[in-house]
N, C-alpha and C. Protein backbone atom coordinates (compact mmCIF):
# COMPACT_ATOMS: atom_id res chain seq x y z
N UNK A 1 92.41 -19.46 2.75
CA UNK A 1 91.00 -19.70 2.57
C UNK A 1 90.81 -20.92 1.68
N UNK A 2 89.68 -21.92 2.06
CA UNK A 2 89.83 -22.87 1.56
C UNK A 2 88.34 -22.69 0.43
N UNK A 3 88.37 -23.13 -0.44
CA UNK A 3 87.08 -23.21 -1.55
C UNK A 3 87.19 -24.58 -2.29
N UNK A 4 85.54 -24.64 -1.57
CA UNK A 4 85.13 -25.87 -2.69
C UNK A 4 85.30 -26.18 -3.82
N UNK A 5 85.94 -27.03 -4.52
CA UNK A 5 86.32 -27.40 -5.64
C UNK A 5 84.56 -27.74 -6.82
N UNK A 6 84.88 -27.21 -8.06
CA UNK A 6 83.61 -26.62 -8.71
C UNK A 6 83.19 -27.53 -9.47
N UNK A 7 81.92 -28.57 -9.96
CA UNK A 7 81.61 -29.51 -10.37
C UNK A 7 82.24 -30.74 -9.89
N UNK A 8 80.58 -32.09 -9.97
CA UNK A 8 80.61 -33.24 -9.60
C UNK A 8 80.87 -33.17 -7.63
N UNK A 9 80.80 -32.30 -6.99
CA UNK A 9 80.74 -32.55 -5.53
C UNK A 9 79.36 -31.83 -5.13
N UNK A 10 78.28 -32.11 -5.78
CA UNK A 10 77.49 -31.88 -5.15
C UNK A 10 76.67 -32.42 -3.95
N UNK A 11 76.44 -31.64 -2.78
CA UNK A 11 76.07 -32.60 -1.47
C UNK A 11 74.96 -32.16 -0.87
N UNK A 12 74.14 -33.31 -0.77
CA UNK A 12 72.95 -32.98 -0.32
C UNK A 12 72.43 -33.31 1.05
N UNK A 13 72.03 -32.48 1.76
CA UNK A 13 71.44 -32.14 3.44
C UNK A 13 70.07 -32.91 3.56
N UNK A 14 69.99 -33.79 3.28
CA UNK A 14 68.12 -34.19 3.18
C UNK A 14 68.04 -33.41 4.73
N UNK A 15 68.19 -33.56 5.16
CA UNK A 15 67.30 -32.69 6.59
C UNK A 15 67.04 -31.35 6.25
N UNK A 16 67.99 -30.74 6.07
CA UNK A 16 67.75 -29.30 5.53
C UNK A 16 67.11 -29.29 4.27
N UNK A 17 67.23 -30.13 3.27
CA UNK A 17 65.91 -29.81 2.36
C UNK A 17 64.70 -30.38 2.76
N UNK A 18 64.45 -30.79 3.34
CA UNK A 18 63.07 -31.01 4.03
C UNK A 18 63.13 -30.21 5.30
N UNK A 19 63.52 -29.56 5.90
CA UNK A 19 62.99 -28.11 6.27
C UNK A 19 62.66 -27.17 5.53
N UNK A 20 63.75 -26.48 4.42
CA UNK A 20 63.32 -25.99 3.67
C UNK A 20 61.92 -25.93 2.98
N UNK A 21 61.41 -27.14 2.48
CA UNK A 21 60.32 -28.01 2.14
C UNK A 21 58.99 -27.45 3.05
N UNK A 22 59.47 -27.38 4.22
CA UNK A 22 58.46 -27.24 5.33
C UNK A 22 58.21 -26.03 5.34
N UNK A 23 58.79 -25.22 5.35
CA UNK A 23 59.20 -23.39 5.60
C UNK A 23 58.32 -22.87 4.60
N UNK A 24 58.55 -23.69 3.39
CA UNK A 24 57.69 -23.16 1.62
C UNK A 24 56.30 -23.20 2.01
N UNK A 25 56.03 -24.84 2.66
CA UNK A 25 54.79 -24.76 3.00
C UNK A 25 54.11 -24.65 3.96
N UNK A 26 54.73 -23.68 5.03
CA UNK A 26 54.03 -21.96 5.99
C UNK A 26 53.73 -21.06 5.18
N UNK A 27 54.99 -20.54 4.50
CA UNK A 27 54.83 -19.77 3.76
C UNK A 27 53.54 -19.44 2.61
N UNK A 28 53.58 -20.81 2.28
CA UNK A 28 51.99 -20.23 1.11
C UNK A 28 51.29 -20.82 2.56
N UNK A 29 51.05 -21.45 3.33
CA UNK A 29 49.50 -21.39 4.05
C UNK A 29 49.43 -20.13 4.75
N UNK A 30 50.25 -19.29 4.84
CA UNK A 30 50.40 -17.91 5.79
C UNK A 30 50.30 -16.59 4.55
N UNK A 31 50.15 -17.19 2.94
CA UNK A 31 49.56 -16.15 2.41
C UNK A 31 48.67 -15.94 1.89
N UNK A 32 48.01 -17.46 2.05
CA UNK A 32 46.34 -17.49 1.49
C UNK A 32 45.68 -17.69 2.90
N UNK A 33 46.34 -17.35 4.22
CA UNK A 33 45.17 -17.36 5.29
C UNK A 33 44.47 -15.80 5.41
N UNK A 34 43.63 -16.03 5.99
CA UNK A 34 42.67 -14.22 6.19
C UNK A 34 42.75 -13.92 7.36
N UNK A 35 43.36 -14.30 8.21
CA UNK A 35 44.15 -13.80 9.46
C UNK A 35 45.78 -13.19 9.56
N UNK A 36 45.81 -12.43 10.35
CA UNK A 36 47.26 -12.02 10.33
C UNK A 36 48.28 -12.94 10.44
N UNK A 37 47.68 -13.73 11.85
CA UNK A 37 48.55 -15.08 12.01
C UNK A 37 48.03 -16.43 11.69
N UNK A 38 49.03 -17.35 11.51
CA UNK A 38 48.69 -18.76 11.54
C UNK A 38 48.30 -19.10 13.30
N UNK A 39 47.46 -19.76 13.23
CA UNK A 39 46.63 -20.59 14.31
C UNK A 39 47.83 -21.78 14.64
N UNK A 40 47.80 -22.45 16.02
CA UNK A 40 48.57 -22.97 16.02
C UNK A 40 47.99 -24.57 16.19
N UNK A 41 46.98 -24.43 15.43
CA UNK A 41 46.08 -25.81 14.96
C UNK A 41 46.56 -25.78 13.29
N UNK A 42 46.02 -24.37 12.41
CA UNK A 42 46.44 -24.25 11.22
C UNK A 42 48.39 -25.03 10.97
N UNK A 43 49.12 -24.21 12.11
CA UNK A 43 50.31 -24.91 11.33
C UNK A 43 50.52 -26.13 11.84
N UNK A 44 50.16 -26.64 12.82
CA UNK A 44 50.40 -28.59 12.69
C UNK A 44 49.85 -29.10 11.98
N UNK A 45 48.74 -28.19 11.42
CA UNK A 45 47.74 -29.27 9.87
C UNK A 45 48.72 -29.50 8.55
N UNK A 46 49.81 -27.84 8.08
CA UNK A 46 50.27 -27.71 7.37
C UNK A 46 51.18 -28.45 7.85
N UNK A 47 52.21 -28.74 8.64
CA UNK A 47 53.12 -29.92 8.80
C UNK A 47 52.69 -31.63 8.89
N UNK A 48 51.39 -31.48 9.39
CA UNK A 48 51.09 -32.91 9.37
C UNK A 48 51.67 -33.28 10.94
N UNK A 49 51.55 -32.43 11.81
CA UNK A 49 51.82 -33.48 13.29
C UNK A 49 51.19 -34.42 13.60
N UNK A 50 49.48 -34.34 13.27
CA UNK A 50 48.96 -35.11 13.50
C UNK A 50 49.33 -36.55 13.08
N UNK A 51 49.77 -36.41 12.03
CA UNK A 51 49.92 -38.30 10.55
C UNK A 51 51.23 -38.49 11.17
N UNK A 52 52.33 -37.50 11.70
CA UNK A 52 53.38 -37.61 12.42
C UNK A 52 53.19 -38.92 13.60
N UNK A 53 52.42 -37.92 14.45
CA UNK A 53 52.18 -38.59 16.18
C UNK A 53 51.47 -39.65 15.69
N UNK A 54 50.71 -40.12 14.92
CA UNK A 54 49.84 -41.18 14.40
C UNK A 54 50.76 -42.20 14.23
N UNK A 55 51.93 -42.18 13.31
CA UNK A 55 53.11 -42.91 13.13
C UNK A 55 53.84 -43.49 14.22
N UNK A 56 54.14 -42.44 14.90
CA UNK A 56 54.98 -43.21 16.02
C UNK A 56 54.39 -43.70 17.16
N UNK A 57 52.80 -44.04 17.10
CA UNK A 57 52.07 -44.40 18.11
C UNK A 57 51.85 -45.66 17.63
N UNK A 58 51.94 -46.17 16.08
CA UNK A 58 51.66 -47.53 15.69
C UNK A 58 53.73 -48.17 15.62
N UNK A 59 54.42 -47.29 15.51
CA UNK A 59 55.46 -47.97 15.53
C UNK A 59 55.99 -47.94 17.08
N UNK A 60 55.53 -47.58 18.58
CA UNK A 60 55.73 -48.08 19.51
C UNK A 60 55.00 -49.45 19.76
N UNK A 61 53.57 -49.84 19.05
CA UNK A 61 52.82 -50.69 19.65
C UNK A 61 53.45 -52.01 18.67
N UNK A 62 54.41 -51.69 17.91
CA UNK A 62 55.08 -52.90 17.52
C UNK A 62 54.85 -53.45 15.95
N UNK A 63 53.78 -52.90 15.24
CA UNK A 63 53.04 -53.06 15.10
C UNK A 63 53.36 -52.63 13.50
């Protein structure tokens, strides 16, 4: 069995901490909503698809 050797190798996933990141914030918009479920307008607001798709519509036009 092999084990990570302990201090100074710390390694960081930016993808997975920015999921993580994302997950936190369902999580509180799914415990201050007054519905059972999130709407599936509510969670692209909390991710931001919209400012997303906005982005890559000005970086196809070149721009």
């Amino acid at each position: 069995m092999h084990v990570a050797p302990v201090g100074g190798t710390a390694v960081q996933d930016h993808v997975a901490l920015a999921e993580i990141e994302l997950c936190g914030e369902l999580i509180i918009a799914a415990s201050a909503a007054r519905e059972d479920r999130l709407s599936l307008e509510s969670i692209d607001e909390v991710l931001r698809v919209a400012e997303e798709r906005a982005g890559e519509g000005r970086g196809a036009e070149g721009g």
